[in-house]
PDB file of N, CA and C in Angstrom:
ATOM      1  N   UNK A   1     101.847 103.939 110.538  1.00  0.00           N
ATOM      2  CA  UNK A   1     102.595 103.428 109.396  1.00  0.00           C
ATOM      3  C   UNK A   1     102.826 104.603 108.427  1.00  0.00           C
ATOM      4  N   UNK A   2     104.013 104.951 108.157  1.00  0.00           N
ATOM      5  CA  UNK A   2     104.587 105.658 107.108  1.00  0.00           C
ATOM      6  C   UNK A   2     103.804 105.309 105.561  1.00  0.00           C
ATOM      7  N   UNK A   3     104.079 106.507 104.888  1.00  0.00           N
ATOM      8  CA  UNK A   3     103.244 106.360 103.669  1.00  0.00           C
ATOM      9  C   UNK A   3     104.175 105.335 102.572  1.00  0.00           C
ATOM     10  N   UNK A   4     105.981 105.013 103.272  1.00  0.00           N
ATOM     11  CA  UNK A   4     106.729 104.602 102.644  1.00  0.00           C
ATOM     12  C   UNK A   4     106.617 102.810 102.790  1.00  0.00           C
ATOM     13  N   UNK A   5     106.204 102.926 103.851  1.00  0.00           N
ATOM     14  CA  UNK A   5     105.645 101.229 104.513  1.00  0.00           C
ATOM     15  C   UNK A   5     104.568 100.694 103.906  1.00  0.00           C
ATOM     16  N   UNK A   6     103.196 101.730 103.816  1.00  0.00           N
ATOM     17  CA  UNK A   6     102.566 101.813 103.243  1.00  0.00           C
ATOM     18  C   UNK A   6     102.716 101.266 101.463  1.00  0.00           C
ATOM     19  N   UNK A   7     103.150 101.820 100.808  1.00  0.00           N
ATOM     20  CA  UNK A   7     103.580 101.562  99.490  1.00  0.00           C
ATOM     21  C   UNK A   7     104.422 100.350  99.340  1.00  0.00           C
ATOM     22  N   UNK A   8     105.152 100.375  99.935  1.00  0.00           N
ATOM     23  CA  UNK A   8     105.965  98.996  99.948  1.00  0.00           C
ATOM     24  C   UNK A   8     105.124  97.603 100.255  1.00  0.00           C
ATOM     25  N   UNK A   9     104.296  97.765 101.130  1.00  0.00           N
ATOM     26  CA  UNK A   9     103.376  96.466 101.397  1.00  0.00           C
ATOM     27  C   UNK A   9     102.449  96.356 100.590  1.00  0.00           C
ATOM     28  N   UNK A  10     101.900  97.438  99.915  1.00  0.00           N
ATOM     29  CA  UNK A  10     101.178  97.394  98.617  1.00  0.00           C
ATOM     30  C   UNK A  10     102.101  96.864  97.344  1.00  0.00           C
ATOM     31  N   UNK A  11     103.005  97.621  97.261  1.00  0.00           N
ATOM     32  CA  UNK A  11     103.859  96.614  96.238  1.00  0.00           C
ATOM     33  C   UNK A  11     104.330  95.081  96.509  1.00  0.00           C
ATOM     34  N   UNK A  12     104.391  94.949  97.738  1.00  0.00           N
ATOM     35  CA  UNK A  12     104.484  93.847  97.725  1.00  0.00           C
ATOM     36  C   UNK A  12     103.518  92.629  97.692  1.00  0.00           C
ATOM     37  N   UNK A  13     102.278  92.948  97.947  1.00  0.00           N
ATOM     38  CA  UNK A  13     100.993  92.412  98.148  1.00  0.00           C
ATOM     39  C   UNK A  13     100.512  92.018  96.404  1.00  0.00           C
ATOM     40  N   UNK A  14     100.816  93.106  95.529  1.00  0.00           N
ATOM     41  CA  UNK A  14     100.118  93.262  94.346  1.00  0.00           C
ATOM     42  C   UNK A  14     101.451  92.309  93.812  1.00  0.00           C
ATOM     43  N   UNK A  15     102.695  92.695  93.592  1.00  0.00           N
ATOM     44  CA  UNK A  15     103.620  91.818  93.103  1.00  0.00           C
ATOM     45  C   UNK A  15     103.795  89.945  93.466  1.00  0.00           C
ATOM     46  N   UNK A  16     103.032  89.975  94.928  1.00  0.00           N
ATOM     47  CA  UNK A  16     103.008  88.408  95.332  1.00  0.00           C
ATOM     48  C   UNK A  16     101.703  87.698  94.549  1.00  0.00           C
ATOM     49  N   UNK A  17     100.932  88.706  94.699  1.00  0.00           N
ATOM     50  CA  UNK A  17      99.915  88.169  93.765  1.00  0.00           C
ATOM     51  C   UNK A  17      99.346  88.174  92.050  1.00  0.00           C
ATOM     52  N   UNK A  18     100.238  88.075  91.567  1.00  0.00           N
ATOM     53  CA  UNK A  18     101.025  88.236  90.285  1.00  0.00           C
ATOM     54  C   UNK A  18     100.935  86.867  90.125  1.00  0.00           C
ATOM     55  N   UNK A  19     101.573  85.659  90.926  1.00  0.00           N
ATOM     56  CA  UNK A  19     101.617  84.405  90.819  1.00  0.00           C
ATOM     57  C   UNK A  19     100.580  83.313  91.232  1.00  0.00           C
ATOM     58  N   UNK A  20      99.362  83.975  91.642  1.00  0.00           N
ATOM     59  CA  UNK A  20      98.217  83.472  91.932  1.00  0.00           C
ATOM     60  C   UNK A  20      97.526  82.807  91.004  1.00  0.00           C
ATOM     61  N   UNK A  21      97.222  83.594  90.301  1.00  0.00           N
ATOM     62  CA  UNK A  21      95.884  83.232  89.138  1.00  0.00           C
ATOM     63  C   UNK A  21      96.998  82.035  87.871  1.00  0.00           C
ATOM     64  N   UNK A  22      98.473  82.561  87.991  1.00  0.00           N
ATOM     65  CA  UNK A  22      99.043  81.245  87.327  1.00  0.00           C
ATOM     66  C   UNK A  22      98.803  79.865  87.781  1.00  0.00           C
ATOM     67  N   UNK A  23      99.247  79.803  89.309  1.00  0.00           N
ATOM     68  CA  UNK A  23      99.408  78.638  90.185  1.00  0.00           C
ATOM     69  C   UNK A  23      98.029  77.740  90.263  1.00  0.00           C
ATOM     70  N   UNK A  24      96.989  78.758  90.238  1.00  0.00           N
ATOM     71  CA  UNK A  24      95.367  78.091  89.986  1.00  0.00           C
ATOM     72  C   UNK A  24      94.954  77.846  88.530  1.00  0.00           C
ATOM     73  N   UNK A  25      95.114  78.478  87.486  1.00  0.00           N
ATOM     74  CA  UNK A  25      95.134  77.676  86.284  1.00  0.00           C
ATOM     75  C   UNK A  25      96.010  76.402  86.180  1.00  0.00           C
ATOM     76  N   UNK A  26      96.968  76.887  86.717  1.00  0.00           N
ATOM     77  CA  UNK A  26      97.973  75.178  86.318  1.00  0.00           C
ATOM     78  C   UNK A  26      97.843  74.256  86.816  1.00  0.00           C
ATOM     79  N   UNK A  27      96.772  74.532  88.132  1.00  0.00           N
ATOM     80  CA  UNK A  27      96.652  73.448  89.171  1.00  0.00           C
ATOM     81  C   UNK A  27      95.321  73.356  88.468  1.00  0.00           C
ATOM     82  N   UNK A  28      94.506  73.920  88.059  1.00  0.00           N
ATOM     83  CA  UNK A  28      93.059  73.440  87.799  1.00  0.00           C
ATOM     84  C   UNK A  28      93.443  72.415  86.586  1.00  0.00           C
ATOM     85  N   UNK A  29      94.034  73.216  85.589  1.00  0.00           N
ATOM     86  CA  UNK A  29      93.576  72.713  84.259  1.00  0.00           C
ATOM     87  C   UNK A  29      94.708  71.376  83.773  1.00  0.00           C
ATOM     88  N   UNK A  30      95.387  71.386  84.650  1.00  0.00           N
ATOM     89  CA  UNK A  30      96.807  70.580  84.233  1.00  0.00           C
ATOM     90  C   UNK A  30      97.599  70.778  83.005  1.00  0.00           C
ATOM     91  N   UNK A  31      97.556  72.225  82.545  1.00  0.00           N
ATOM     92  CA  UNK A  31      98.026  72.190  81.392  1.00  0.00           C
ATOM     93  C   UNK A  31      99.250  73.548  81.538  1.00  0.00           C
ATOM     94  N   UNK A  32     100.781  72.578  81.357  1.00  0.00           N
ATOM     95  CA  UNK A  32     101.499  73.928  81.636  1.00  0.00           C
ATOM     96  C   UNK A  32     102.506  73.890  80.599  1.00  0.00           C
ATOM     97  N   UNK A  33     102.103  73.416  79.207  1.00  0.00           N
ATOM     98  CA  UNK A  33     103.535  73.334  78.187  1.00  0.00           C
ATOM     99  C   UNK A  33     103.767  74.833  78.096  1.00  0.00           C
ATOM    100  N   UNK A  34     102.786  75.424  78.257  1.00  0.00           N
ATOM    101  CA  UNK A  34     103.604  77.234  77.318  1.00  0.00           C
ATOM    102  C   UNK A  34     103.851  77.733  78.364  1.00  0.00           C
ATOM    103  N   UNK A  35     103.704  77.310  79.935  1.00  0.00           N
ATOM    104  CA  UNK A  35     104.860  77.929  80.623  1.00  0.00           C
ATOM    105  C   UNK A  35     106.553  77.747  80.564  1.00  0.00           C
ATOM    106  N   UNK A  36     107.051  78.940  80.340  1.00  0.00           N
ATOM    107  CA  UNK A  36     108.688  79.091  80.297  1.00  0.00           C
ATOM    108  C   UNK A  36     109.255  78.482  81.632  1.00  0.00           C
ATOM    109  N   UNK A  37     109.920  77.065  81.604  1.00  0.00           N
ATOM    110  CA  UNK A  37     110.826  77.023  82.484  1.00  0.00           C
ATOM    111  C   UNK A  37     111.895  78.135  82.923  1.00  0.00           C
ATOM    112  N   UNK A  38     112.062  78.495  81.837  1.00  0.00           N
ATOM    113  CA  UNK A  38     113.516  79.274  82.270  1.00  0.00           C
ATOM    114  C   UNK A  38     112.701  80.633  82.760  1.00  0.00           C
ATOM    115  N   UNK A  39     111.672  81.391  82.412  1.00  0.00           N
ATOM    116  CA  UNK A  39     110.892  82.288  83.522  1.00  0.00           C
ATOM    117  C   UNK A  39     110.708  81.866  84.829  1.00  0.00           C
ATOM    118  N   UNK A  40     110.742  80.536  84.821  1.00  0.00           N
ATOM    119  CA  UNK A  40     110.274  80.344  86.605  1.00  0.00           C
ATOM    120  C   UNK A  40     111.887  80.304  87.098  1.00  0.00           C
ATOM    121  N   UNK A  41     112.784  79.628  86.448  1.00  0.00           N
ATOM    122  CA  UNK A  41     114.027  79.979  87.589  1.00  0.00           C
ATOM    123  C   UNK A  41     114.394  80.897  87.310  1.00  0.00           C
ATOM    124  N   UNK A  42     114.394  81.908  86.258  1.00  0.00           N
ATOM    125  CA  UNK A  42     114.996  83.784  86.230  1.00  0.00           C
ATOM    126  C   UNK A  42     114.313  83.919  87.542  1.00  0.00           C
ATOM    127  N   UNK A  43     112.520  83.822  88.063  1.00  0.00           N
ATOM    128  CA  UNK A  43     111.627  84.302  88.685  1.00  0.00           C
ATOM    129  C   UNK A  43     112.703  84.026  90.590  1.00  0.00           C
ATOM    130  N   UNK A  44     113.220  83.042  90.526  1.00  0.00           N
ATOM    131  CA  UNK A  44     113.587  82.186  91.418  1.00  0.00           C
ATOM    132  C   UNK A  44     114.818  82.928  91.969  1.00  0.00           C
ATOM    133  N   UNK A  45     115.725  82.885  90.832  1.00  0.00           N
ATOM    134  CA  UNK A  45     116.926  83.308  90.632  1.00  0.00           C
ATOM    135  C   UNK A  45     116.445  84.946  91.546  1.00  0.00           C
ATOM    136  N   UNK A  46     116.074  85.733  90.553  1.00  0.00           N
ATOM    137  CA  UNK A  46     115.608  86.969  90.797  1.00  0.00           C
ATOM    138  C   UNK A  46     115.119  87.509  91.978  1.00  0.00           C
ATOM    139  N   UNK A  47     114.045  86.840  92.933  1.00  0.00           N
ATOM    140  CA  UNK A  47     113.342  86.836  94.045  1.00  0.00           C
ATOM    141  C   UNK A  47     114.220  86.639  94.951  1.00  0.00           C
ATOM    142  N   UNK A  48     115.483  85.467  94.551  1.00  0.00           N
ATOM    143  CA  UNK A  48     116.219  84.804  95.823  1.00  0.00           C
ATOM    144  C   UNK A  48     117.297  86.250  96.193  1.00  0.00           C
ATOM    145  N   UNK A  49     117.864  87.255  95.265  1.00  0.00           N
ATOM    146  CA  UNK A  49     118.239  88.209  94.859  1.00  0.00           C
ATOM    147  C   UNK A  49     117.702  89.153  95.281  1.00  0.00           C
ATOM    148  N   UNK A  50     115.942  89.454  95.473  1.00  0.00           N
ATOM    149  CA  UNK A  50     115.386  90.471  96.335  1.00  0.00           C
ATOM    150  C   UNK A  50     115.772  89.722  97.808  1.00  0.00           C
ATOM    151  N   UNK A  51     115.684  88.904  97.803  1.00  0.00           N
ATOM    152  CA  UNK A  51     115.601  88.214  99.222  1.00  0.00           C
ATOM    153  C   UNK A  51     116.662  88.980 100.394  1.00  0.00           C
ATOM    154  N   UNK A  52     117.659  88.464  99.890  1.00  0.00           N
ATOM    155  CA  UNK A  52     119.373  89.011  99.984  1.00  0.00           C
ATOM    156  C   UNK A  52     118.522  90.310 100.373  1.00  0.00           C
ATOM    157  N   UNK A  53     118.901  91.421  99.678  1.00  0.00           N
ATOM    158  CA  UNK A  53     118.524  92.307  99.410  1.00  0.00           C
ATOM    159  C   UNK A  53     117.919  93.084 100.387  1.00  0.00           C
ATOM    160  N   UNK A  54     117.169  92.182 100.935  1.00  0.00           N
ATOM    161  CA  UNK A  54     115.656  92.745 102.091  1.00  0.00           C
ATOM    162  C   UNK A  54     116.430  92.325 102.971  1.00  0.00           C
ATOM    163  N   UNK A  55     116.939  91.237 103.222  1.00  0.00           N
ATOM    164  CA  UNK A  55     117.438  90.347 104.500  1.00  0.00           C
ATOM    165  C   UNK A  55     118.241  91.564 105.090  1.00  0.00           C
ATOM    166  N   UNK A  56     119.475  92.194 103.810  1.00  0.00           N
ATOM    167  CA  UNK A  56     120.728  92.993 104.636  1.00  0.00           C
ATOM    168  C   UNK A  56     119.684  94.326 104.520  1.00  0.00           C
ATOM    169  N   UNK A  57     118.802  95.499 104.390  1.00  0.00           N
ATOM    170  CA  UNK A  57     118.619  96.388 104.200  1.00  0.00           C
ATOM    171  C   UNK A  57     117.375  96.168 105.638  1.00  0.00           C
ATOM    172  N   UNK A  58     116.885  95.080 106.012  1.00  0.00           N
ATOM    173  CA  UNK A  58     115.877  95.172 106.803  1.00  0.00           C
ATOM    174  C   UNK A  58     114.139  95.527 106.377  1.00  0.00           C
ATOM    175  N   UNK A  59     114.591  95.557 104.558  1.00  0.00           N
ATOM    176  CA  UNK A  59     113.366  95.425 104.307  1.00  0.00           C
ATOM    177  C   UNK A  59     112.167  94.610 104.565  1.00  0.00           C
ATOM    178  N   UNK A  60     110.863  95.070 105.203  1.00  0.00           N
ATOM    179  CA  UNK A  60     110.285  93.473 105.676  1.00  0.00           C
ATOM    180  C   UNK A  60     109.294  93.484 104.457  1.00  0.00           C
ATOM    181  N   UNK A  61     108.355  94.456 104.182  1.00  0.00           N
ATOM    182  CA  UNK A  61     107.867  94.067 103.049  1.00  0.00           C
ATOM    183  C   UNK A  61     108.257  93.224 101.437  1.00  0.00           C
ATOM    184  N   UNK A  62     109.339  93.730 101.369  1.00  0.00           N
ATOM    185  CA  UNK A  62     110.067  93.201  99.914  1.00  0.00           C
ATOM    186  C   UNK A  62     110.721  91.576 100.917  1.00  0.00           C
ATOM    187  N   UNK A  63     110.794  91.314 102.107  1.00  0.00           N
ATOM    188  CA  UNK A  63     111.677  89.819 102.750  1.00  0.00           C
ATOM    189  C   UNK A  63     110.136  89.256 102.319  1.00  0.00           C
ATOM    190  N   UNK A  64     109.185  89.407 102.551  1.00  0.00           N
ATOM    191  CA  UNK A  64     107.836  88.628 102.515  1.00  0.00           C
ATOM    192  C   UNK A  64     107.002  88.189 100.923  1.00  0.00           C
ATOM    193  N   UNK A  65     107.307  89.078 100.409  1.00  0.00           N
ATOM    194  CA  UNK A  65     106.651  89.120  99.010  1.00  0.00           C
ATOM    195  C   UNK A  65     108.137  88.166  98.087  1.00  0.00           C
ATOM    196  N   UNK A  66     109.351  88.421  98.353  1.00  0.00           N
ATOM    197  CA  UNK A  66     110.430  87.636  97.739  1.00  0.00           C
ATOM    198  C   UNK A  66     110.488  86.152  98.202  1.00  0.00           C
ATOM    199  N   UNK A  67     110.136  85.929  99.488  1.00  0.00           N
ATOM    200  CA  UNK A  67     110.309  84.630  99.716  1.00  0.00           C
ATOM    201  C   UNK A  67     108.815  83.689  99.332  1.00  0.00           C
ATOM    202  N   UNK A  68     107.451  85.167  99.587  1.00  0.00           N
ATOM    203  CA  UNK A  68     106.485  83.882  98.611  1.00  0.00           C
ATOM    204  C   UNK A  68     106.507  83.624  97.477  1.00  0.00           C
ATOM    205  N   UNK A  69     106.949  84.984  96.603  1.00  0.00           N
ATOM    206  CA  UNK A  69     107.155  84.436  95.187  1.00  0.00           C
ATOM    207  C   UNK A  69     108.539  83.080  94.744  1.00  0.00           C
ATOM    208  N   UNK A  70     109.202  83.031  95.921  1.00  0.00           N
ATOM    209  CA  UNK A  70     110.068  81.939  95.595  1.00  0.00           C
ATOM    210  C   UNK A  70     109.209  80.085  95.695  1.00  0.00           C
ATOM    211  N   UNK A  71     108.522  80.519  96.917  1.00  0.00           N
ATOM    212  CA  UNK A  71     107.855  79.654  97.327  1.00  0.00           C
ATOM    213  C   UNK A  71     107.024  79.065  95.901  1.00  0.00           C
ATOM    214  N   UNK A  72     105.884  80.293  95.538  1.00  0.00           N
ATOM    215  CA  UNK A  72     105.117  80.210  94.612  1.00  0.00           C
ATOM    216  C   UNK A  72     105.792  79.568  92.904  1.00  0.00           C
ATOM    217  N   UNK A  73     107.122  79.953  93.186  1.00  0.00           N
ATOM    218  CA  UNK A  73     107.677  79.470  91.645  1.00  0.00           C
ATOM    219  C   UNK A  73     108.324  77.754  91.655  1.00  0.00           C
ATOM    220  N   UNK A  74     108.370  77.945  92.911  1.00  0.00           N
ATOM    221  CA  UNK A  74     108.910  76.392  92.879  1.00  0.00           C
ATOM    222  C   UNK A  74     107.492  75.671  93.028  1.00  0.00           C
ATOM    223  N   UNK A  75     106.545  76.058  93.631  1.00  0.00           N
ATOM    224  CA  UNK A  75     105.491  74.903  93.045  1.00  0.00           C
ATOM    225  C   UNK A  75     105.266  74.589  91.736  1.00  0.00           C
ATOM    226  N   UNK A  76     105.412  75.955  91.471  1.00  0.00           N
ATOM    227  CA  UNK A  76     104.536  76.382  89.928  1.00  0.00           C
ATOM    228  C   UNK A  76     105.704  75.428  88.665  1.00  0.00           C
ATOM    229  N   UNK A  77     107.197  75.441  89.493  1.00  0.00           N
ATOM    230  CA  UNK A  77     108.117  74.560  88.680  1.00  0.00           C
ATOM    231  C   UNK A  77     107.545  73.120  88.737  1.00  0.00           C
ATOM    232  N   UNK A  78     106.877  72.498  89.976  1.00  0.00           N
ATOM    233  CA  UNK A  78     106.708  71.294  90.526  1.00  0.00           C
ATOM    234  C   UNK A  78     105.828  70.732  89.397  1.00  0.00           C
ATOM    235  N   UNK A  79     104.461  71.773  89.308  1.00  0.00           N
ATOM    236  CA  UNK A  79     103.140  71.539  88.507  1.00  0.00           C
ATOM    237  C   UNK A  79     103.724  71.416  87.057  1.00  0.00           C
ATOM    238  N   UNK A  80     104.037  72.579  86.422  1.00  0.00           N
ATOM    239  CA  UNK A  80     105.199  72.180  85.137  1.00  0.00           C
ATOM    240  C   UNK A  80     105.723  70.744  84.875  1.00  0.00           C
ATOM    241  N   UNK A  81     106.407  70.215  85.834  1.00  0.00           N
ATOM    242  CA  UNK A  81     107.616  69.324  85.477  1.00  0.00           C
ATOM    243  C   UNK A  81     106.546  67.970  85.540  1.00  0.00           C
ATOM    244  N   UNK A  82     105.844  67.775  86.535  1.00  0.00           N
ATOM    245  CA  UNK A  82     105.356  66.439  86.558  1.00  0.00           C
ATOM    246  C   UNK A  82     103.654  66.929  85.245  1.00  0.00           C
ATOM    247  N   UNK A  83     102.995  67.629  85.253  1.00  0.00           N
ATOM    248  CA  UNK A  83     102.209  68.172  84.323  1.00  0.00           C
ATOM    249  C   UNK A  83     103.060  67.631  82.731  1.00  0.00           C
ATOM    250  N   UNK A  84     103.943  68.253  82.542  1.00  0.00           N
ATOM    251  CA  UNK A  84     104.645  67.965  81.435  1.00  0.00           C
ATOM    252  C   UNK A  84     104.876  66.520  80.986  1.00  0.00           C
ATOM    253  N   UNK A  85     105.481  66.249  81.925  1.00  0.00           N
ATOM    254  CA  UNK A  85     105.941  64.661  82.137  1.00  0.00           C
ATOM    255  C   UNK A  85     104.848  63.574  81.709  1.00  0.00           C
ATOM    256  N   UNK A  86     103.567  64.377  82.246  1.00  0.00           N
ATOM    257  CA  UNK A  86     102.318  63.131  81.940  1.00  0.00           C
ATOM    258  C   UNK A  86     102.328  63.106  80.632  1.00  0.00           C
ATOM    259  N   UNK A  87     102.411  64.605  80.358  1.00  0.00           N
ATOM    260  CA  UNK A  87     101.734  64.520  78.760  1.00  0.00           C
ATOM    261  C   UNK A  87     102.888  63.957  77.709  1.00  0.00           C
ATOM    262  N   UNK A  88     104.280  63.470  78.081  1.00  0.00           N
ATOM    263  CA  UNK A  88     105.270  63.319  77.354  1.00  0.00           C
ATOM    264  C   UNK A  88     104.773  61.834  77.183  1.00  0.00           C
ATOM    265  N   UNK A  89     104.743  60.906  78.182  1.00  0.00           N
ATOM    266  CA  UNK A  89     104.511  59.539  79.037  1.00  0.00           C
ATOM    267  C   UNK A  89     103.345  58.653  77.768  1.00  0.00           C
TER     268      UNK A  89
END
């Protein structure tokens, strides 16, 4: 493995896990009012945009880390919306 493969799967590893420690507070504590909706679909928007990106360039590190952080933001939208919802209710 190239030192360029190398770096890239590290960036991508450290950047996927960026959305970890959110997704487990919001899931532990049920509390997600001061998360920014509109950060999770920029996040969405943005990722779907690396996606592209990797898909035509053959990037595989940046195709893997873009499609979990998409993954990861639409839960994290899921936990938000119904989280929110209780506390509106």
């Amino acid at each position: 493995m190239t030192a360029e493969e190398i770096s890239g799967w590290l960036a991508a590893i450290f950047t996927t896990l960026i959305f970890v420690p959110q997704l487990h507070k919001a899931y532990t504590t049920k509390k997600t009012q001061d998360l920014s909706m509109m950060m999770i679909v920029l996040a969405i928007m943005g990722n779907s945009a690396w996606l592209v990106q990797a898909l035509l360039t053959s990037n595989t590190p940046l195709m893997v880390c873009a499609a979990l952080i998409i993954i990861m933001s639409f839960i994290l939208m899921i936990f938000k919306y119904s989280n929110d919802k209780k506390t509106q209710d």
